[in-house]
PDB file of N, CA and C in Angstrom:
ATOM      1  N   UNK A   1      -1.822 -14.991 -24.385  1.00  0.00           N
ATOM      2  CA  UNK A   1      -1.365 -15.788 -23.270  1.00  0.00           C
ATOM      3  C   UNK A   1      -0.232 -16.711 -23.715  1.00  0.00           C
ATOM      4  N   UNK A   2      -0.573 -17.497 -24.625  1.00  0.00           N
ATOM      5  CA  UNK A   2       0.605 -18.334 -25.393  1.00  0.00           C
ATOM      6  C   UNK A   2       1.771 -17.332 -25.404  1.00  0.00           C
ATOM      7  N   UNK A   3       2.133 -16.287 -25.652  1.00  0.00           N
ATOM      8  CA  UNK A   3       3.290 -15.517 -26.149  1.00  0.00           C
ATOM      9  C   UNK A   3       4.344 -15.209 -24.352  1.00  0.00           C
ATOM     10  N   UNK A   4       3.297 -15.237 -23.318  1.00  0.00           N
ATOM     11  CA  UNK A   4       3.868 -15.082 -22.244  1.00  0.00           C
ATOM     12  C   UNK A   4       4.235 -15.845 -21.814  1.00  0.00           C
ATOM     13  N   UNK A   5       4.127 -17.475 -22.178  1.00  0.00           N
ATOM     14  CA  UNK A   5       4.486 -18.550 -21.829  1.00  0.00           C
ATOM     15  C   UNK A   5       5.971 -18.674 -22.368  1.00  0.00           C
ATOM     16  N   UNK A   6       6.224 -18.435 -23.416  1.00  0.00           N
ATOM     17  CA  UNK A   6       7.706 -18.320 -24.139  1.00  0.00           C
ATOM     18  C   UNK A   6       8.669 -17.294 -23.882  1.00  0.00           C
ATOM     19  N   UNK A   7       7.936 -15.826 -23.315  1.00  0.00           N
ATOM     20  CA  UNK A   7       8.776 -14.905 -22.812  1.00  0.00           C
ATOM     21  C   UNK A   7       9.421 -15.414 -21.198  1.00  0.00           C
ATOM     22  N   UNK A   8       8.719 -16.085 -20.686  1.00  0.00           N
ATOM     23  CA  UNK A   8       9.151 -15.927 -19.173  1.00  0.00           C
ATOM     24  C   UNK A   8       9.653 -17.775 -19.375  1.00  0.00           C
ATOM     25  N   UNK A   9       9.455 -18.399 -20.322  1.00  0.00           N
ATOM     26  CA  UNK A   9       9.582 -19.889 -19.882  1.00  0.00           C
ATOM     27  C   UNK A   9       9.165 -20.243 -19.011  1.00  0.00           C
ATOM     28  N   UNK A  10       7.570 -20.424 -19.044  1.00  0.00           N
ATOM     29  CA  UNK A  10       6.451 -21.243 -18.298  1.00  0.00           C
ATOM     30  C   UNK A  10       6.895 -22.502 -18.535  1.00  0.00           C
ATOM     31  N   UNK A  11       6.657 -22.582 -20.296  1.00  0.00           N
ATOM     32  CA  UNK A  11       7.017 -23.894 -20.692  1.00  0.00           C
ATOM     33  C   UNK A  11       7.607 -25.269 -20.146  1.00  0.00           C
ATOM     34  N   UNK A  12       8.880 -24.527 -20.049  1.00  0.00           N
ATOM     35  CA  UNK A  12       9.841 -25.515 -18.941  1.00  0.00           C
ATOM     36  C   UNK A  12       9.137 -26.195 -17.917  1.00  0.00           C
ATOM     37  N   UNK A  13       8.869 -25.106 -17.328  1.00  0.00           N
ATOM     38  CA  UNK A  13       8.302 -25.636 -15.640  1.00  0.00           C
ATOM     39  C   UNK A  13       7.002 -26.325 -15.696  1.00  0.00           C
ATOM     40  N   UNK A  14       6.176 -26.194 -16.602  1.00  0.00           N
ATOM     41  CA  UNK A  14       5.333 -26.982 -16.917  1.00  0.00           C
ATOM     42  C   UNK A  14       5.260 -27.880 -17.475  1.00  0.00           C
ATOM     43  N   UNK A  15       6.485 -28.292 -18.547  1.00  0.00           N
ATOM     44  CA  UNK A  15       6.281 -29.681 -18.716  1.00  0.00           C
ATOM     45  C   UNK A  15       7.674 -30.588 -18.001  1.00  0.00           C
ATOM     46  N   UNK A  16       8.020 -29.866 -16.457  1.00  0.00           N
ATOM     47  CA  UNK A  16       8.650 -30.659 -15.715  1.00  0.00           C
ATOM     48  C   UNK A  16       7.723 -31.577 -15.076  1.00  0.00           C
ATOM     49  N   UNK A  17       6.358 -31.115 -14.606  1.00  0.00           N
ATOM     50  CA  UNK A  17       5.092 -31.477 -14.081  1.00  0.00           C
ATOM     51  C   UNK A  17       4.472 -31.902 -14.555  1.00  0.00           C
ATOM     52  N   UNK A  18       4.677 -32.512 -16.054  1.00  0.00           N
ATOM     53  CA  UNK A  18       3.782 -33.174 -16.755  1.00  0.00           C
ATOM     54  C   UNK A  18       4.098 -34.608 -16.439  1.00  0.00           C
ATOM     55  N   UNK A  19       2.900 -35.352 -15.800  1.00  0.00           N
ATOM     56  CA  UNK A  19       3.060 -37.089 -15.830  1.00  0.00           C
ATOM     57  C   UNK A  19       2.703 -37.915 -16.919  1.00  0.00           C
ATOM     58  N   UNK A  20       1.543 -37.318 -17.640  1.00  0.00           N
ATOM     59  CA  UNK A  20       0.929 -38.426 -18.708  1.00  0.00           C
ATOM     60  C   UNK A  20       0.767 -37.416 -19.959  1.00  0.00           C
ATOM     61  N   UNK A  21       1.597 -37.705 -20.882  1.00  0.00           N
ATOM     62  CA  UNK A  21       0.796 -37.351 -22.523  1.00  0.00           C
ATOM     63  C   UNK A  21       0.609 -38.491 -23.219  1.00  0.00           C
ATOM     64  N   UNK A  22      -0.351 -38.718 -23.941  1.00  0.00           N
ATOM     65  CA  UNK A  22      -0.733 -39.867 -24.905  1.00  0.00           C
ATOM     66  C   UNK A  22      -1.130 -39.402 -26.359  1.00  0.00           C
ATOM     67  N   UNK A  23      -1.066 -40.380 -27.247  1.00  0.00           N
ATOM     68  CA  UNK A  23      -1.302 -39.668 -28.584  1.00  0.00           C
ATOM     69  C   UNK A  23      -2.680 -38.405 -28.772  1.00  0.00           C
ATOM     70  N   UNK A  24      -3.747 -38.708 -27.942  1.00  0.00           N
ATOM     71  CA  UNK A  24      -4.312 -37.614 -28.062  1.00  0.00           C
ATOM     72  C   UNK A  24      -3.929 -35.966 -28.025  1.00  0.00           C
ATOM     73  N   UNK A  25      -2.874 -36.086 -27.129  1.00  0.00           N
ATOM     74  CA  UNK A  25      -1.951 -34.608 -26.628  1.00  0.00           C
ATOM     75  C   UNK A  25      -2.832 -34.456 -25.526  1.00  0.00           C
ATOM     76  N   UNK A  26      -3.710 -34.932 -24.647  1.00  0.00           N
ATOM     77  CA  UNK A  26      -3.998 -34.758 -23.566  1.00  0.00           C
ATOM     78  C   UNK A  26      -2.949 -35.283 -22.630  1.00  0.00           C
ATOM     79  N   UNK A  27      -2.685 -33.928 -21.791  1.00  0.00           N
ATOM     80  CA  UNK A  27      -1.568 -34.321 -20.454  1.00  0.00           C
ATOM     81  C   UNK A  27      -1.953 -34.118 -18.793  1.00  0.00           C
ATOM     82  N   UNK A  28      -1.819 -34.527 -18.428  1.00  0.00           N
ATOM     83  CA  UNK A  28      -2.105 -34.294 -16.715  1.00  0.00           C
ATOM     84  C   UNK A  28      -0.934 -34.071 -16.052  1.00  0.00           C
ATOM     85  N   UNK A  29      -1.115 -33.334 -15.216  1.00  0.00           N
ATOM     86  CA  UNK A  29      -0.078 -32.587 -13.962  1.00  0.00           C
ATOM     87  C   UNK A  29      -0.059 -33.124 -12.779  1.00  0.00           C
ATOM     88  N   UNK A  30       1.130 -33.399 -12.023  1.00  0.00           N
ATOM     89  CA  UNK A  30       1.216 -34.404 -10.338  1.00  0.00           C
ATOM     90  C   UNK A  30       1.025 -32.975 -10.450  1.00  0.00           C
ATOM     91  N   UNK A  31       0.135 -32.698  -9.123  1.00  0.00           N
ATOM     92  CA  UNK A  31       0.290 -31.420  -8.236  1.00  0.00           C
ATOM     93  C   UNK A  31       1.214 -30.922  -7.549  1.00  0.00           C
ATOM     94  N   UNK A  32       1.576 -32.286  -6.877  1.00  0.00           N
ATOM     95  CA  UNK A  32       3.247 -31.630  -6.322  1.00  0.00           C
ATOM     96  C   UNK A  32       4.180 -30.995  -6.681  1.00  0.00           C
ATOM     97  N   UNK A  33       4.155 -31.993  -7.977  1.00  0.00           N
ATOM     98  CA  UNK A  33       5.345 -31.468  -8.851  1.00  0.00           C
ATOM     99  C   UNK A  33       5.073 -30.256  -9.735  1.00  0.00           C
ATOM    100  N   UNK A  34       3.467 -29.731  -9.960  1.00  0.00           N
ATOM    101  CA  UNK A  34       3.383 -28.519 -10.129  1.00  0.00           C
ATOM    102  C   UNK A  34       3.313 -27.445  -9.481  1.00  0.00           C
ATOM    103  N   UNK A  35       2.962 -27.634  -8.129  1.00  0.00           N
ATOM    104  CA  UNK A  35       3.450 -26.764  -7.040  1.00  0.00           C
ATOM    105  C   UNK A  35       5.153 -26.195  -6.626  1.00  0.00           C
ATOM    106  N   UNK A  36       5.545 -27.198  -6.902  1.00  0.00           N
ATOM    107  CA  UNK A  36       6.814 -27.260  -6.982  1.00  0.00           C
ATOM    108  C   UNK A  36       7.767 -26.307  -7.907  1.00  0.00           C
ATOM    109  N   UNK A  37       7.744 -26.714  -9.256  1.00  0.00           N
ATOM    110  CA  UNK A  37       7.397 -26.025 -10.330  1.00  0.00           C
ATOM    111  C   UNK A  37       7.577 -24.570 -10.570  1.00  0.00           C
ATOM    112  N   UNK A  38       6.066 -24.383 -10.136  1.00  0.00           N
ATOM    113  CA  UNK A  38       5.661 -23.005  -9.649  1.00  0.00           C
ATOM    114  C   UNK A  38       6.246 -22.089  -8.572  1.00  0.00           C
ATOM    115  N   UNK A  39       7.602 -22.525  -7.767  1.00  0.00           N
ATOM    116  CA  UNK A  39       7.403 -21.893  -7.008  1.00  0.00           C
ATOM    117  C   UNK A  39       9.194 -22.176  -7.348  1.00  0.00           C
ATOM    118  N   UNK A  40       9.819 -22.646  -8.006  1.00  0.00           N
ATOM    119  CA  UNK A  40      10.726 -22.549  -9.017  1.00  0.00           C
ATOM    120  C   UNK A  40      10.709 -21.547  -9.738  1.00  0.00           C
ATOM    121  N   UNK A  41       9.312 -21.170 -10.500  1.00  0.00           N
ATOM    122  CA  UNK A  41       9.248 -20.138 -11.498  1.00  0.00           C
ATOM    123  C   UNK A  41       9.524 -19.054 -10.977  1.00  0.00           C
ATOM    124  N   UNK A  42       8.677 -18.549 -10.313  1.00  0.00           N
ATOM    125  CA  UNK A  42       8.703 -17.607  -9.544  1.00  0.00           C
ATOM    126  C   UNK A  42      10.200 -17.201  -8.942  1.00  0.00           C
ATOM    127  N   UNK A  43      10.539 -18.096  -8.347  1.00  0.00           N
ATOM    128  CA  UNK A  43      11.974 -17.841  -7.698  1.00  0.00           C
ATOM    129  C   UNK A  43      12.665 -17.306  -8.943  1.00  0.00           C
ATOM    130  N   UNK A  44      13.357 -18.294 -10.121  1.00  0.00           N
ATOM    131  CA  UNK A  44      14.018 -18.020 -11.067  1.00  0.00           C
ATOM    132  C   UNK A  44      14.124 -17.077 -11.946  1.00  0.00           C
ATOM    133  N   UNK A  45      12.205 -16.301 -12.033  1.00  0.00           N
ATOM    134  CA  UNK A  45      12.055 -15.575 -12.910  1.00  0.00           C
ATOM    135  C   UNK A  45      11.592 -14.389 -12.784  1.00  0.00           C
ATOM    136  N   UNK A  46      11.447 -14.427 -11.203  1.00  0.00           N
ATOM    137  CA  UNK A  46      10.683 -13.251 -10.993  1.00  0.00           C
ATOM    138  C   UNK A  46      11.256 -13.003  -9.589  1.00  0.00           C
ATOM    139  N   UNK A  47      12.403 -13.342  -9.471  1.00  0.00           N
ATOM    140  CA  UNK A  47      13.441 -13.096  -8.240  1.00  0.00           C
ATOM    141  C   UNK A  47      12.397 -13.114  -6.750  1.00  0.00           C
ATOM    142  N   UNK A  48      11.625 -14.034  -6.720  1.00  0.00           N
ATOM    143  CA  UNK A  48      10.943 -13.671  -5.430  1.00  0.00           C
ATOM    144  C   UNK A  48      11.340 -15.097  -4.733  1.00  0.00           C
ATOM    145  N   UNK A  49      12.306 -14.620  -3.934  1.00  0.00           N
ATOM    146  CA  UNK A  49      12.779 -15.978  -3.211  1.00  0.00           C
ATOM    147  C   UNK A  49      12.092 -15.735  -1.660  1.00  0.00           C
ATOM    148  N   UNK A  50      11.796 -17.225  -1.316  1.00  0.00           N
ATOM    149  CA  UNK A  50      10.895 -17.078   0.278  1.00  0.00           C
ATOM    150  C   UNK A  50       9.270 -17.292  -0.606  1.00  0.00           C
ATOM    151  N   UNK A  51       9.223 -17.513  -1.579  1.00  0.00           N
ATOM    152  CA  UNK A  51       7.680 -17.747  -1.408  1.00  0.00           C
ATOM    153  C   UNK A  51       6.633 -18.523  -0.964  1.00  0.00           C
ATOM    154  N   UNK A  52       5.720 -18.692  -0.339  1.00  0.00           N
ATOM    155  CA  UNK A  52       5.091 -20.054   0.544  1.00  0.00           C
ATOM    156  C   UNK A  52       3.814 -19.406  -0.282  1.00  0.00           C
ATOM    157  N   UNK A  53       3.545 -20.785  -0.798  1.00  0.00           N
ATOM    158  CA  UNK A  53       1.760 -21.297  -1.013  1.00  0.00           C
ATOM    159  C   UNK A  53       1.405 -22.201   0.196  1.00  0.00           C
ATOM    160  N   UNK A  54      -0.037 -22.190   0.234  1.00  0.00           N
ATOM    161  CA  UNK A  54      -0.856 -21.933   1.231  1.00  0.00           C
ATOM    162  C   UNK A  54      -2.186 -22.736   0.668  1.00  0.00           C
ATOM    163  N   UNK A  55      -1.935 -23.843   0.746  1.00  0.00           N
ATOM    164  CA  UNK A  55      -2.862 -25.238   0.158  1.00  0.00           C
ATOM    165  C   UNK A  55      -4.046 -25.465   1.267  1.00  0.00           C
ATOM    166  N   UNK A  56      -5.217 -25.539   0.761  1.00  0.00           N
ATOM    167  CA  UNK A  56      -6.846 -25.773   1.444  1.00  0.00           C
ATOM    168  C   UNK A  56      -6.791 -26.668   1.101  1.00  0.00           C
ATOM    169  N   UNK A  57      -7.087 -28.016   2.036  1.00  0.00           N
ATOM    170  CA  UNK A  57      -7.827 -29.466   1.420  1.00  0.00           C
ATOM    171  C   UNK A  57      -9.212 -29.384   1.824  1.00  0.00           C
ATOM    172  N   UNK A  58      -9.788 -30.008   1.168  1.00  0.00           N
ATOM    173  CA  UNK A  58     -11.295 -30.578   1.297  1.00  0.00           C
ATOM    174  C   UNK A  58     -11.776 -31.239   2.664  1.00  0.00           C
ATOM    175  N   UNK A  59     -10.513 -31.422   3.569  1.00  0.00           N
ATOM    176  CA  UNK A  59     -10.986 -31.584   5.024  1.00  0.00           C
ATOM    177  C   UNK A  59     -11.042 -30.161   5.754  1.00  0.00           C
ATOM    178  N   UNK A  60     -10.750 -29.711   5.261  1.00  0.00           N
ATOM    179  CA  UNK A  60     -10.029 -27.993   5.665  1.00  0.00           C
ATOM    180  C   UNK A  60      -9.004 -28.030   6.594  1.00  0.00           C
ATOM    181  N   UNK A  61      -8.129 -28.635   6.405  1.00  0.00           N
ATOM    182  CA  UNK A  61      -6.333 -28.406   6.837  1.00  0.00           C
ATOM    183  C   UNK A  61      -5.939 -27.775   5.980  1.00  0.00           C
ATOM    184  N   UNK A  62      -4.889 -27.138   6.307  1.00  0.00           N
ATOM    185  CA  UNK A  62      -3.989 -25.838   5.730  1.00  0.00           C
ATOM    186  C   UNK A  62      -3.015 -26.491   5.549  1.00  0.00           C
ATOM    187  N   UNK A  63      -1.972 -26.592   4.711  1.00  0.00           N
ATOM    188  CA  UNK A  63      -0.764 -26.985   4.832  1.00  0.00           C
ATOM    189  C   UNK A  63       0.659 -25.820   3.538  1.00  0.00           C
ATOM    190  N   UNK A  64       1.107 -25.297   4.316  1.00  0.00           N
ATOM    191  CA  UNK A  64       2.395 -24.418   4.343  1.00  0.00           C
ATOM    192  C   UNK A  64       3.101 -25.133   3.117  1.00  0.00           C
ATOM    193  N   UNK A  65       3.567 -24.573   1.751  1.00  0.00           N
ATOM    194  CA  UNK A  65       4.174 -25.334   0.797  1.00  0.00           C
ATOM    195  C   UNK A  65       5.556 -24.253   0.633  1.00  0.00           C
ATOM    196  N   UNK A  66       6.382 -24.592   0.527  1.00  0.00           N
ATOM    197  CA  UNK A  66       7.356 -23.766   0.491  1.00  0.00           C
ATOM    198  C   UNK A  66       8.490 -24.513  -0.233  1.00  0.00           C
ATOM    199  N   UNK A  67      10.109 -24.044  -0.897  1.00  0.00           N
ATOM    200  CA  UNK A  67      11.259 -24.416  -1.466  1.00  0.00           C
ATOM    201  C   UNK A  67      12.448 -24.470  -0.103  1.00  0.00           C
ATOM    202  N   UNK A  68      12.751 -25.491  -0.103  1.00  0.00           N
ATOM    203  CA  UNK A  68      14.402 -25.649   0.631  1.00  0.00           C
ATOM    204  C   UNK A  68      15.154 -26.264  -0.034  1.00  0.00           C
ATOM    205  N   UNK A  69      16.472 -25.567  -0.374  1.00  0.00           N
ATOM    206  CA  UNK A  69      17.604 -26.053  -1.268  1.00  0.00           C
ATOM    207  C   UNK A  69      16.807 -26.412  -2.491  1.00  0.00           C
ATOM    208  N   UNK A  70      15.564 -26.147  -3.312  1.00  0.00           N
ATOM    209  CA  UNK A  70      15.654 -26.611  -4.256  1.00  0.00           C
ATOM    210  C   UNK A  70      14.094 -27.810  -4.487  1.00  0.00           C
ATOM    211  N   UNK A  71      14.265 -28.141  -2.900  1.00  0.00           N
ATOM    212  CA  UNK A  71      13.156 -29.392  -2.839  1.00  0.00           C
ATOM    213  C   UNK A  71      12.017 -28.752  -2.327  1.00  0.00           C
ATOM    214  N   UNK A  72      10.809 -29.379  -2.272  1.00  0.00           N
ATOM    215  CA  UNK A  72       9.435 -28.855  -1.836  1.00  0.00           C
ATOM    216  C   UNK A  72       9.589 -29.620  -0.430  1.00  0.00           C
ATOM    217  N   UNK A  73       8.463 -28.632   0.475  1.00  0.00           N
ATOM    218  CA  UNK A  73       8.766 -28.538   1.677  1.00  0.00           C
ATOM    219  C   UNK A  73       7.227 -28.695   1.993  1.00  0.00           C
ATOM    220  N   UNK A  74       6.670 -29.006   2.940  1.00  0.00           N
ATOM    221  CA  UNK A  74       5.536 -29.047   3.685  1.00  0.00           C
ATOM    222  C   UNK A  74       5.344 -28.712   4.738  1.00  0.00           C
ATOM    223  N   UNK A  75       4.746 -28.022   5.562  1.00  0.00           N
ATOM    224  CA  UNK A  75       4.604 -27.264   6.980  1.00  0.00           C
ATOM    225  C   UNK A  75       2.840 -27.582   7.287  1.00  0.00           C
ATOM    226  N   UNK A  76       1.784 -28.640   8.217  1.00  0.00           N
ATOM    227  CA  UNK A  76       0.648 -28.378   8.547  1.00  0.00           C
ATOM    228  C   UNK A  76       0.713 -26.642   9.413  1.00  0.00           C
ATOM    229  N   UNK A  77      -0.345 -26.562   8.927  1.00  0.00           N
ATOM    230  CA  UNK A  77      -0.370 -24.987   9.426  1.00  0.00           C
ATOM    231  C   UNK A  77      -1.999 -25.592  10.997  1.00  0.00           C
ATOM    232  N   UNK A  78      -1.707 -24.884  11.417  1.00  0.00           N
ATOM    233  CA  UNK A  78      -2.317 -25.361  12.754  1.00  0.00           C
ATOM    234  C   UNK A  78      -4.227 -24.526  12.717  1.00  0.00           C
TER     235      UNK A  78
END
């Protein structure tokens, strides 16, 4: 798994989304900004432009995540 992270440059996009490292090397991820991220990767690396994730909250609203120009986008899905 490590070796696919360096072929495709996960790397990058994952530690764009990184908020907190501390001397332990424990790091945490904004979600946004790993959603985000992710859907960067994909675009950049795997030519799939138009992709929408499709986020469940714990109230059960849907909400539409998608890229415009670059920025993350939000759509409630009904």
């Amino acid at each position: 798994m490590r070796r696919f992270f360096y072929i495709f440059g996960v790397k990058k996009y994952l530690n764009n989304a990184a908020t907190v490292a501390n001397v332990s090397g424990e790091v945490s991820y904004n979600t946004d900004k790993l959603e985000k991220e992710f859907l960067k990767f994909v675009r950049d690396k795997m030519n799939m432009t138009g992709l929408k994730l499709f986020k469940v909250e714990n109230n059960g609203k849907n909400t539409e995540i998608y890229l415009e120009n670059g920025s993350r986008k939000t759509n409630p899905c009904p």
